[in-house]
PDB file of N, CA and C in Angstrom:
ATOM      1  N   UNK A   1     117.169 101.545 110.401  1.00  0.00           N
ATOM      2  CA  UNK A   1     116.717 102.778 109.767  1.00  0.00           C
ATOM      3  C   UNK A   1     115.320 103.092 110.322  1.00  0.00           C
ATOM      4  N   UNK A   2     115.006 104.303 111.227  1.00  0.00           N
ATOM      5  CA  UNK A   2     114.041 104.517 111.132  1.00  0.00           C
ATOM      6  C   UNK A   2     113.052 104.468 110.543  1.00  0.00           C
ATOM      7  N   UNK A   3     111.743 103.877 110.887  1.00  0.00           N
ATOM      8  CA  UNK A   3     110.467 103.998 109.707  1.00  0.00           C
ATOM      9  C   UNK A   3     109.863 105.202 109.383  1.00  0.00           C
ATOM     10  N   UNK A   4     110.195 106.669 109.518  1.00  0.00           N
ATOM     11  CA  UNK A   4     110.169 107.367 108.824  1.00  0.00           C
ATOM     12  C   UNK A   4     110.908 107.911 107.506  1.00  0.00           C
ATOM     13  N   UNK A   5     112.086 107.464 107.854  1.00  0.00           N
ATOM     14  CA  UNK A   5     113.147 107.672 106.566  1.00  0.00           C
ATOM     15  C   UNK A   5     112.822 106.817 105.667  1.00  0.00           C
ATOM     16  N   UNK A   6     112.241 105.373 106.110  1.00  0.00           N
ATOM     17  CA  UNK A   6     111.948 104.276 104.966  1.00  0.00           C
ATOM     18  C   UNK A   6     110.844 104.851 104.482  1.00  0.00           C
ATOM     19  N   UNK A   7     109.779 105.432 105.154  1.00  0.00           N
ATOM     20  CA  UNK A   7     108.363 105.908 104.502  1.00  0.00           C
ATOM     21  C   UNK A   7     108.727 106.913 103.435  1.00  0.00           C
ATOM     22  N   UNK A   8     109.822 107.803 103.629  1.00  0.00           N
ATOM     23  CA  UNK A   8     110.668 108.898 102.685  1.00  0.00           C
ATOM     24  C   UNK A   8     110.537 108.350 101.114  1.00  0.00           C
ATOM     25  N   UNK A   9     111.474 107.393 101.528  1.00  0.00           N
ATOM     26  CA  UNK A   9     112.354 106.835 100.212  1.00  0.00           C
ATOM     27  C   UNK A   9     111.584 105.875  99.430  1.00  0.00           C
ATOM     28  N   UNK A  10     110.225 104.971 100.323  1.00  0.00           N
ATOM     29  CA  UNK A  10     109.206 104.344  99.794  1.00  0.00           C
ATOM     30  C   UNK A  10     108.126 104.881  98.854  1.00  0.00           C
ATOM     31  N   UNK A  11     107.928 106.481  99.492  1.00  0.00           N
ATOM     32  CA  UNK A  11     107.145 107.347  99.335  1.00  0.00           C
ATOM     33  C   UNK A  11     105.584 107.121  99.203  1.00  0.00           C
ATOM     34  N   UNK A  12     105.516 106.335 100.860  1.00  0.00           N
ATOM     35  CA  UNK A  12     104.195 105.554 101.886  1.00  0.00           C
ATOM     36  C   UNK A  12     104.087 106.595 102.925  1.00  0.00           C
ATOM     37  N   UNK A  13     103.235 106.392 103.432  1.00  0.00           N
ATOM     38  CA  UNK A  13     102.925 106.725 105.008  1.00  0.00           C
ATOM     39  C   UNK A  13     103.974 105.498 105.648  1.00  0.00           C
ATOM     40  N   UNK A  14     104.263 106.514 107.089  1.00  0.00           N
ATOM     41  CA  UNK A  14     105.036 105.745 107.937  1.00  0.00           C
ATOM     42  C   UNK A  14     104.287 105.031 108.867  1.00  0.00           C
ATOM     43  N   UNK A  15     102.724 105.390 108.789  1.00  0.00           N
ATOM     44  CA  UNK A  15     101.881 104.133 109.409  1.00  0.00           C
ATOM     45  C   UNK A  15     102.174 102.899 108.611  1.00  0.00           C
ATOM     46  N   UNK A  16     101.975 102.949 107.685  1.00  0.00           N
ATOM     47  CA  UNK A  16     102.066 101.747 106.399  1.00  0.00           C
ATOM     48  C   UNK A  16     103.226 101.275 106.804  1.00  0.00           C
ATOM     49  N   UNK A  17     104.734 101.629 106.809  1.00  0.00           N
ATOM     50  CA  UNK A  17     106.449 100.924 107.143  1.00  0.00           C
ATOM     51  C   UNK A  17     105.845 100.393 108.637  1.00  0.00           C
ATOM     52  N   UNK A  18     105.075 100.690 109.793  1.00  0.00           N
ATOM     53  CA  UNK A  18     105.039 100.676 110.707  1.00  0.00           C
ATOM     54  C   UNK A  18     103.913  99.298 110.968  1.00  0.00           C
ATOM     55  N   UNK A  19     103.222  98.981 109.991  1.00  0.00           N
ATOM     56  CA  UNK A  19     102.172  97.744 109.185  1.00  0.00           C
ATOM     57  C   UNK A  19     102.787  96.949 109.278  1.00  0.00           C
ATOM     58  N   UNK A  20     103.580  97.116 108.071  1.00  0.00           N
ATOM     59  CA  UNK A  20     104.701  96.140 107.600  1.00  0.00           C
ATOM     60  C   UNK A  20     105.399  95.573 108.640  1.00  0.00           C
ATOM     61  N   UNK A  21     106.390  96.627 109.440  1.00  0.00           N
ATOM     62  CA  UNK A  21     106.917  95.439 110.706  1.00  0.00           C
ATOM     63  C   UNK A  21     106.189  94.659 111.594  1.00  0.00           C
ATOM     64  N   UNK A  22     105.145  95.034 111.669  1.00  0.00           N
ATOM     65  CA  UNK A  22     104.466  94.178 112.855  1.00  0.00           C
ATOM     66  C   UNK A  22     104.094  93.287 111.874  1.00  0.00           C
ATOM     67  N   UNK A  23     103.424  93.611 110.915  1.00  0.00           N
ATOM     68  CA  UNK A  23     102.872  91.851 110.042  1.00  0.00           C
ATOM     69  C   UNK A  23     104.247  91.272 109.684  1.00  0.00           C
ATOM     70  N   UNK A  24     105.291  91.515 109.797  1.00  0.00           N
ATOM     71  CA  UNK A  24     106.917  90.725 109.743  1.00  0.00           C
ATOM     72  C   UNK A  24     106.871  89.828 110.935  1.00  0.00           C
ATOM     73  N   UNK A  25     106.858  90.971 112.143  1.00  0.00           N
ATOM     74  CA  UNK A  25     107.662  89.558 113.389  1.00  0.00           C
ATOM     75  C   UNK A  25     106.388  89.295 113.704  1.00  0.00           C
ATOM     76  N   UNK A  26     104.703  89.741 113.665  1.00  0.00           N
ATOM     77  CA  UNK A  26     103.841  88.319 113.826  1.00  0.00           C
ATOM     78  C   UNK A  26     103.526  87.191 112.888  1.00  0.00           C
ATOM     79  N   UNK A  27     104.311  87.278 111.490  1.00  0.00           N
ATOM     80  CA  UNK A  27     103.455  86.342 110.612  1.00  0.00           C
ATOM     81  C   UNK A  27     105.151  86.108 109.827  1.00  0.00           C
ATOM     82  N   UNK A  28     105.959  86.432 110.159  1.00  0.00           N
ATOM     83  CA  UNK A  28     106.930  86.479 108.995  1.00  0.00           C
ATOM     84  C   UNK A  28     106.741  87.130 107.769  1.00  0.00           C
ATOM     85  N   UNK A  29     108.122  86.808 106.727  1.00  0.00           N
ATOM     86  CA  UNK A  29     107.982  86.873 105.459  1.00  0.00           C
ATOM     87  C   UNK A  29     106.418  86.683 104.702  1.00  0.00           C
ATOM     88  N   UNK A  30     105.695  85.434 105.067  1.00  0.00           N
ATOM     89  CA  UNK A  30     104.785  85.294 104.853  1.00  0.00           C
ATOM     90  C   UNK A  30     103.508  86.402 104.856  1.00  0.00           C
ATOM     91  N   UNK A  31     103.948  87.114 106.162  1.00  0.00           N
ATOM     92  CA  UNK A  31     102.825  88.236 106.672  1.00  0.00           C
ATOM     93  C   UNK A  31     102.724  89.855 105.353  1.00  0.00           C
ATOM     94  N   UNK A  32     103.930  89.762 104.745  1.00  0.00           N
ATOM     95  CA  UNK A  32     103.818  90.788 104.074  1.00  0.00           C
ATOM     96  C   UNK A  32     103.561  90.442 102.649  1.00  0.00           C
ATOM     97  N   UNK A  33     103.190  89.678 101.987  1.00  0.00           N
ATOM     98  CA  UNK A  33     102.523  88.739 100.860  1.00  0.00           C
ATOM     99  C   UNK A  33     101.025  89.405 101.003  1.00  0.00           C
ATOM    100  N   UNK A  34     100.869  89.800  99.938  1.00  0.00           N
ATOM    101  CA  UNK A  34      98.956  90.251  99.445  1.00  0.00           C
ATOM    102  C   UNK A  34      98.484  88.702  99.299  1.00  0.00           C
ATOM    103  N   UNK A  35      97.193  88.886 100.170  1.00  0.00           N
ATOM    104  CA  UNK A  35      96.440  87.811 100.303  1.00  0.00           C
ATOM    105  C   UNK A  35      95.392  88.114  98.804  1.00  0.00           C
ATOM    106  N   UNK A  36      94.771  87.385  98.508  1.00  0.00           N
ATOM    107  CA  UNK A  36      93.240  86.959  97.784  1.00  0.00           C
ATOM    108  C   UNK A  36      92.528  87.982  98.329  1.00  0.00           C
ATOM    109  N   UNK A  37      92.065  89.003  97.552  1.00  0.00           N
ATOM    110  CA  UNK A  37      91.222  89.781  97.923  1.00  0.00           C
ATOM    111  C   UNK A  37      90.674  90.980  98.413  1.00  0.00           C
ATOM    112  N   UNK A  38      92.897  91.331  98.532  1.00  0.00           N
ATOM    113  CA  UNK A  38      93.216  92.186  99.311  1.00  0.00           C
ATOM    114  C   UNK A  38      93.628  93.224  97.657  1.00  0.00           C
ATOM    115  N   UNK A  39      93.151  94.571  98.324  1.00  0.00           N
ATOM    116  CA  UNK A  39      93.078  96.066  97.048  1.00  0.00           C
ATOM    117  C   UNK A  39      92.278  96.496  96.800  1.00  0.00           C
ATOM    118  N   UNK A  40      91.994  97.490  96.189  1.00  0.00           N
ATOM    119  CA  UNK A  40      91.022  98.270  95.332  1.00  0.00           C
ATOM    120  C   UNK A  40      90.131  96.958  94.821  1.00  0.00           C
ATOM    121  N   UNK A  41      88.983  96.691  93.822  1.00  0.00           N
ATOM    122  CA  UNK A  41      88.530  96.152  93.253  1.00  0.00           C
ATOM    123  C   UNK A  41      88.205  96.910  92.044  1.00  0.00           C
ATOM    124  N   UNK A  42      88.747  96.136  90.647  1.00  0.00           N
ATOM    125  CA  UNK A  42      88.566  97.433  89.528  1.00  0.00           C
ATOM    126  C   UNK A  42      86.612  97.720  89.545  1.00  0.00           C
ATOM    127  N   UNK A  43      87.068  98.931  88.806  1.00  0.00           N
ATOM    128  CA  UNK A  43      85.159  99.604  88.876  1.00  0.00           C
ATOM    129  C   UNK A  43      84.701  98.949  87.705  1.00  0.00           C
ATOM    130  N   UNK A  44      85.642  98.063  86.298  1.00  0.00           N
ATOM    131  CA  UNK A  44      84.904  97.894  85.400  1.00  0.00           C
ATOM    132  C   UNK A  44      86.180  96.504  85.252  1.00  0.00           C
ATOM    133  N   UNK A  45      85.105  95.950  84.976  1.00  0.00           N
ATOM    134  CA  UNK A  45      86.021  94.627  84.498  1.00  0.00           C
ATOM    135  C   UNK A  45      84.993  93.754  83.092  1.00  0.00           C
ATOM    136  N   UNK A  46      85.477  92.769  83.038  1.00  0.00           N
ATOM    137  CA  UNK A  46      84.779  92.276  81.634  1.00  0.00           C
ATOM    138  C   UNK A  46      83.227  91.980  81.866  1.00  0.00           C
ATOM    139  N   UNK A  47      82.327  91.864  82.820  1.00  0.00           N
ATOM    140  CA  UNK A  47      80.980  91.946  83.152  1.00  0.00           C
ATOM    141  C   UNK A  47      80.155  93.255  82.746  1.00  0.00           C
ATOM    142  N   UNK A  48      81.425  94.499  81.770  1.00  0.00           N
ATOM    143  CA  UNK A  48      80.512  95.795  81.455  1.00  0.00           C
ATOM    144  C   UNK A  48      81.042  95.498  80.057  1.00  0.00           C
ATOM    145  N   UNK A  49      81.569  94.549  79.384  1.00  0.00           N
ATOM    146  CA  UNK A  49      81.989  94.783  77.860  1.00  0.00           C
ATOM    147  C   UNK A  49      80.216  94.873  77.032  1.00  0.00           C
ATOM    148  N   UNK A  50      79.406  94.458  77.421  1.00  0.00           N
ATOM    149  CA  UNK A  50      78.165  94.492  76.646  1.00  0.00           C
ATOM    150  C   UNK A  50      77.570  95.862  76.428  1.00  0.00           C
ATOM    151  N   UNK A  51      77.582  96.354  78.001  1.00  0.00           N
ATOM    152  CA  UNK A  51      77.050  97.700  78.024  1.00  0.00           C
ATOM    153  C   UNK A  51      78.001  98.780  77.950  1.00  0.00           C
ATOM    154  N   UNK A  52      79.429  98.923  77.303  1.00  0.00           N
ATOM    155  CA  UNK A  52      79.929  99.031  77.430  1.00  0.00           C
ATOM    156  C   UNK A  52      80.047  99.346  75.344  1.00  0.00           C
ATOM    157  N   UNK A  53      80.128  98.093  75.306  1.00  0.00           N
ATOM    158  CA  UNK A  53      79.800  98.126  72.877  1.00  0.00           C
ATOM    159  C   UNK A  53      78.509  99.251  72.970  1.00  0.00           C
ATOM    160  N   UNK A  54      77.664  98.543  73.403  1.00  0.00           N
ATOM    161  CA  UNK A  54      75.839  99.358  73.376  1.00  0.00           C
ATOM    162  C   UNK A  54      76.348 101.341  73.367  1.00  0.00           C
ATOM    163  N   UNK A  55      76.938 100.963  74.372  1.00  0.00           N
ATOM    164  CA  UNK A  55      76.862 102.749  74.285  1.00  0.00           C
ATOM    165  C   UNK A  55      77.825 103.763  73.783  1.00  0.00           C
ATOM    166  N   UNK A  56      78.991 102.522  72.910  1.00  0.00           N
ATOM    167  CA  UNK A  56      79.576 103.344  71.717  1.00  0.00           C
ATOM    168  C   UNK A  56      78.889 102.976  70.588  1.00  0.00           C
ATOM    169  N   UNK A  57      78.395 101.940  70.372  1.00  0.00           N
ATOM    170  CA  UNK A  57      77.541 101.911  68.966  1.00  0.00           C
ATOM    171  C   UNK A  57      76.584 102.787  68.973  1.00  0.00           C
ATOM    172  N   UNK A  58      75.476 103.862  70.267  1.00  0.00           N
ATOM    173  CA  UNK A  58      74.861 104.831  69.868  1.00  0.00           C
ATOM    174  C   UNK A  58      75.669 106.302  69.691  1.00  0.00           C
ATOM    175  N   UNK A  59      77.010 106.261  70.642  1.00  0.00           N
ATOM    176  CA  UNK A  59      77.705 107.396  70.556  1.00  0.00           C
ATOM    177  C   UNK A  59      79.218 107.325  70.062  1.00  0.00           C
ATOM    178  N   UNK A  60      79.349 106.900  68.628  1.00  0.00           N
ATOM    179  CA  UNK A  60      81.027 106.434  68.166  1.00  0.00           C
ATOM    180  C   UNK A  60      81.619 107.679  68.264  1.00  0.00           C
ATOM    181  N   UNK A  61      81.215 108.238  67.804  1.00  0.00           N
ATOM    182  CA  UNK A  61      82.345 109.777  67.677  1.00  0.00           C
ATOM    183  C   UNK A  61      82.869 110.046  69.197  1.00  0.00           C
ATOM    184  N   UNK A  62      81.640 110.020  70.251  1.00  0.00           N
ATOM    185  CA  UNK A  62      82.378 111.039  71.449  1.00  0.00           C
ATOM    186  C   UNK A  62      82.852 109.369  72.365  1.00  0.00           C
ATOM    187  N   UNK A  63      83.689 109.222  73.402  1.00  0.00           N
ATOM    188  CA  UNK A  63      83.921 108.581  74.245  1.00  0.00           C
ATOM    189  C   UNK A  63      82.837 109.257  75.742  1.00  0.00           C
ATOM    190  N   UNK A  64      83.245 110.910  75.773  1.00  0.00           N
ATOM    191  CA  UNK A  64      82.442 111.104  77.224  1.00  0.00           C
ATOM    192  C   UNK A  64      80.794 110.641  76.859  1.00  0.00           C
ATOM    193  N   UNK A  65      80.350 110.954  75.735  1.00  0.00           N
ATOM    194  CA  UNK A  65      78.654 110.590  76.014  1.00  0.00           C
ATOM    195  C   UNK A  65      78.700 109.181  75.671  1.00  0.00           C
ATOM    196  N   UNK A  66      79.419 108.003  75.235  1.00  0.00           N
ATOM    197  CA  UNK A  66      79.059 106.428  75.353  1.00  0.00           C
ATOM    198  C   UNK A  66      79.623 106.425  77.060  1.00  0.00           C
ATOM    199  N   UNK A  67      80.640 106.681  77.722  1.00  0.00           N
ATOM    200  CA  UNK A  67      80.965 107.101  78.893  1.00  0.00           C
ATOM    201  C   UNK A  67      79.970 107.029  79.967  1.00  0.00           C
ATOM    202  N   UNK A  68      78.964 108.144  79.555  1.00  0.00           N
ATOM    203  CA  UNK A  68      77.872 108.884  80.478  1.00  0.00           C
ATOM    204  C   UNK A  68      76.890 107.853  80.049  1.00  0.00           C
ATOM    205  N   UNK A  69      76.502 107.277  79.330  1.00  0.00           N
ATOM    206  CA  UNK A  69      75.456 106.580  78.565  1.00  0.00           C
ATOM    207  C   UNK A  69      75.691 105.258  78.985  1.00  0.00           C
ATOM    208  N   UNK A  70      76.664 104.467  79.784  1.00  0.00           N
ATOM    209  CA  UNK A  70      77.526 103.312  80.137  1.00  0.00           C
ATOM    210  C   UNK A  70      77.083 103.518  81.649  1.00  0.00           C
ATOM    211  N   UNK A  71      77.431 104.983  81.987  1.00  0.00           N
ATOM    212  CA  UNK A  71      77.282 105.089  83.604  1.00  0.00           C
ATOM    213  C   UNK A  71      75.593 104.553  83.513  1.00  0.00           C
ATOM    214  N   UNK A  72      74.952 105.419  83.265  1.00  0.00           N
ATOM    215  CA  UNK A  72      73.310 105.387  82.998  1.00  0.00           C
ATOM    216  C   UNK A  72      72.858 103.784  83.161  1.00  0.00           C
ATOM    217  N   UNK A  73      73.516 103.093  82.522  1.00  0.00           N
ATOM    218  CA  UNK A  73      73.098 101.778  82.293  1.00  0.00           C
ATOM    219  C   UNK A  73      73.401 101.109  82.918  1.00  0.00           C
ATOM    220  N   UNK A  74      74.703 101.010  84.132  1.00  0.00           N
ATOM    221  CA  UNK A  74      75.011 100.749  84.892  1.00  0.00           C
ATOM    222  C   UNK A  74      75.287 100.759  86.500  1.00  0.00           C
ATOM    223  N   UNK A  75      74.902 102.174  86.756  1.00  0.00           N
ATOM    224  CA  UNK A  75      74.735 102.423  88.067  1.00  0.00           C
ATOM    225  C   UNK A  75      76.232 102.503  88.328  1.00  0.00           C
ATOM    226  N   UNK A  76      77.368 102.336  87.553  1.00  0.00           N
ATOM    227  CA  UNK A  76      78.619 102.771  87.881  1.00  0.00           C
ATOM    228  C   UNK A  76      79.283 104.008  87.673  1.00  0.00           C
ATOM    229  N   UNK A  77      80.358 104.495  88.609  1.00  0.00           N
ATOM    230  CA  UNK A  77      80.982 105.589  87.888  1.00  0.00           C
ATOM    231  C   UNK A  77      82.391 105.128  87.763  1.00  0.00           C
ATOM    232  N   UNK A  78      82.725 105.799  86.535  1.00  0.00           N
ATOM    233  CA  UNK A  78      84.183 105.808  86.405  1.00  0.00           C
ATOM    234  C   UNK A  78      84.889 106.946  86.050  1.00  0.00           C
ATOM    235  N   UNK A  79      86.382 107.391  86.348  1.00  0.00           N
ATOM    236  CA  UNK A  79      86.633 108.307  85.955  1.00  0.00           C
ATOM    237  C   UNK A  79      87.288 108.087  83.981  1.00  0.00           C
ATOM    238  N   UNK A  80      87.361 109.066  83.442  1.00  0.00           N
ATOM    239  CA  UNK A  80      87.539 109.448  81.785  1.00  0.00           C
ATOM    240  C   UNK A  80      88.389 108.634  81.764  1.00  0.00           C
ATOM    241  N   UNK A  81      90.138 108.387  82.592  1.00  0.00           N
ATOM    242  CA  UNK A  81      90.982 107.543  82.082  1.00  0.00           C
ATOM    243  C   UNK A  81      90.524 106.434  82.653  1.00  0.00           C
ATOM    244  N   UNK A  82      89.945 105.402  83.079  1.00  0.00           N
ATOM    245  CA  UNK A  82      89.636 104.542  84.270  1.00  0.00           C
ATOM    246  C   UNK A  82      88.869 103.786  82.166  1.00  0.00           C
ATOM    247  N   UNK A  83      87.733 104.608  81.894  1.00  0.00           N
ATOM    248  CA  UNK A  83      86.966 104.459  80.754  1.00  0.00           C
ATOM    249  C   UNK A  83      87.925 103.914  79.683  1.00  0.00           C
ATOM    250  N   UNK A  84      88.292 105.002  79.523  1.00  0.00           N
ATOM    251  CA  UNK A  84      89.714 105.124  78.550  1.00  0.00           C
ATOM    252  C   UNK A  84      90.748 103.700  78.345  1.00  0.00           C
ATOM    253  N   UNK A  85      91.364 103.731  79.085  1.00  0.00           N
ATOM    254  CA  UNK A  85      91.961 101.993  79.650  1.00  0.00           C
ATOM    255  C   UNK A  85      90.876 100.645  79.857  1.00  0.00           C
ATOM    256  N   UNK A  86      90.083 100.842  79.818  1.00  0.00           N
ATOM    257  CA  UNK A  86      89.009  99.393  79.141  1.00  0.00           C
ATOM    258  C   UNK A  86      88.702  99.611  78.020  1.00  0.00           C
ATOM    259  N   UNK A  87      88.337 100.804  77.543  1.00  0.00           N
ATOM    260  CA  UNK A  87      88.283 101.165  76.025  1.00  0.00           C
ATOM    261  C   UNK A  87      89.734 100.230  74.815  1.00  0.00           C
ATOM    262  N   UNK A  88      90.582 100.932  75.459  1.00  0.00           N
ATOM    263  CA  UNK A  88      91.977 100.264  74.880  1.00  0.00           C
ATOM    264  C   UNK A  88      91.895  98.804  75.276  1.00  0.00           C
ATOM    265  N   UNK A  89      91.663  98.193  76.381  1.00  0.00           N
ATOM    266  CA  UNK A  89      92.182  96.771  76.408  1.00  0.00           C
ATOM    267  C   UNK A  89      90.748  96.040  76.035  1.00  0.00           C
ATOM    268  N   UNK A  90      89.794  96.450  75.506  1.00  0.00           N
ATOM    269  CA  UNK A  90      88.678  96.153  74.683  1.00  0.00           C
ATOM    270  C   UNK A  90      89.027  96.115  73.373  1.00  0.00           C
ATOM    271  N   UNK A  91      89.281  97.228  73.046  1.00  0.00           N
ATOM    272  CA  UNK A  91      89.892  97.230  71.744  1.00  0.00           C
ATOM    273  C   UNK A  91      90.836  96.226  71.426  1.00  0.00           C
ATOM    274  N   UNK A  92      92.255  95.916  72.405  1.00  0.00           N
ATOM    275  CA  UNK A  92      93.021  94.836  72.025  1.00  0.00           C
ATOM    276  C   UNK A  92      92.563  93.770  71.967  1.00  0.00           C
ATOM    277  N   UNK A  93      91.430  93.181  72.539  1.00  0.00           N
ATOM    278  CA  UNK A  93      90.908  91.753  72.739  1.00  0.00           C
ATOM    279  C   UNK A  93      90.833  91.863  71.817  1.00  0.00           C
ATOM    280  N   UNK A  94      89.659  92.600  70.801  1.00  0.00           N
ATOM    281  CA  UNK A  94      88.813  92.470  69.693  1.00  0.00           C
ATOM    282  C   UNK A  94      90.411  92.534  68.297  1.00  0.00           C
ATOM    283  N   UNK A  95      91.441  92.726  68.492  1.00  0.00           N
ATOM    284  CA  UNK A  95      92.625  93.635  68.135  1.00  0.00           C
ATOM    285  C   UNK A  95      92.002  94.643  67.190  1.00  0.00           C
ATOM    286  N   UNK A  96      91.624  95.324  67.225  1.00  0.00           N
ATOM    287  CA  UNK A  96      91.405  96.444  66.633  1.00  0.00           C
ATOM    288  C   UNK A  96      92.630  97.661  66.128  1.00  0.00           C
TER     289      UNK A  96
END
């Protein structure tokens, strides 16, 4: 099957199907396995839960200004759902 039709039905770039075979017949099965290290890196992980309480305990009602007030303190940005989804799996730790 052509690696454009696979890029179709994958719904990848056909550079990416075209990745994939060459890391096949130089490395094998093995070659297409995510290594350690390899992806995105999340923008917020449990190293912002502090500053993170701090700036809903000054702003409980709104999420965007503890949000904006989180960025401030952190030098990070995140987008609203990115916030949103640590918000929630913050909340579940604590189960709230």
């Amino acid at each position: 099957m052509p690696s454009k039709e696979i890029a179709k039905k994958l719904l990848c770039s056909e550079h990416k199907v075209v990745q994939w075979v060459k890391r096949y017949f130089e490395q094998g099965v093995d070659g297409l396995r995510n290594k350690p290290g390899q992806g995105a890196k999340p923008i917020m992980d449990s190293s912002n839960e502090e500053a993170v309480r701090l700036a809903i305990e000054k702003d409980r009602l709104s999420v965007m200004k503890a949000k904006e007030r989180w960025q401030q303190a952190t030098s990070k940005e995140a987008c609203r759902d990115t916030y949103r989804a640590f918000l929630s799996a913050l909340a579940q730790d604590l189960d709230i």
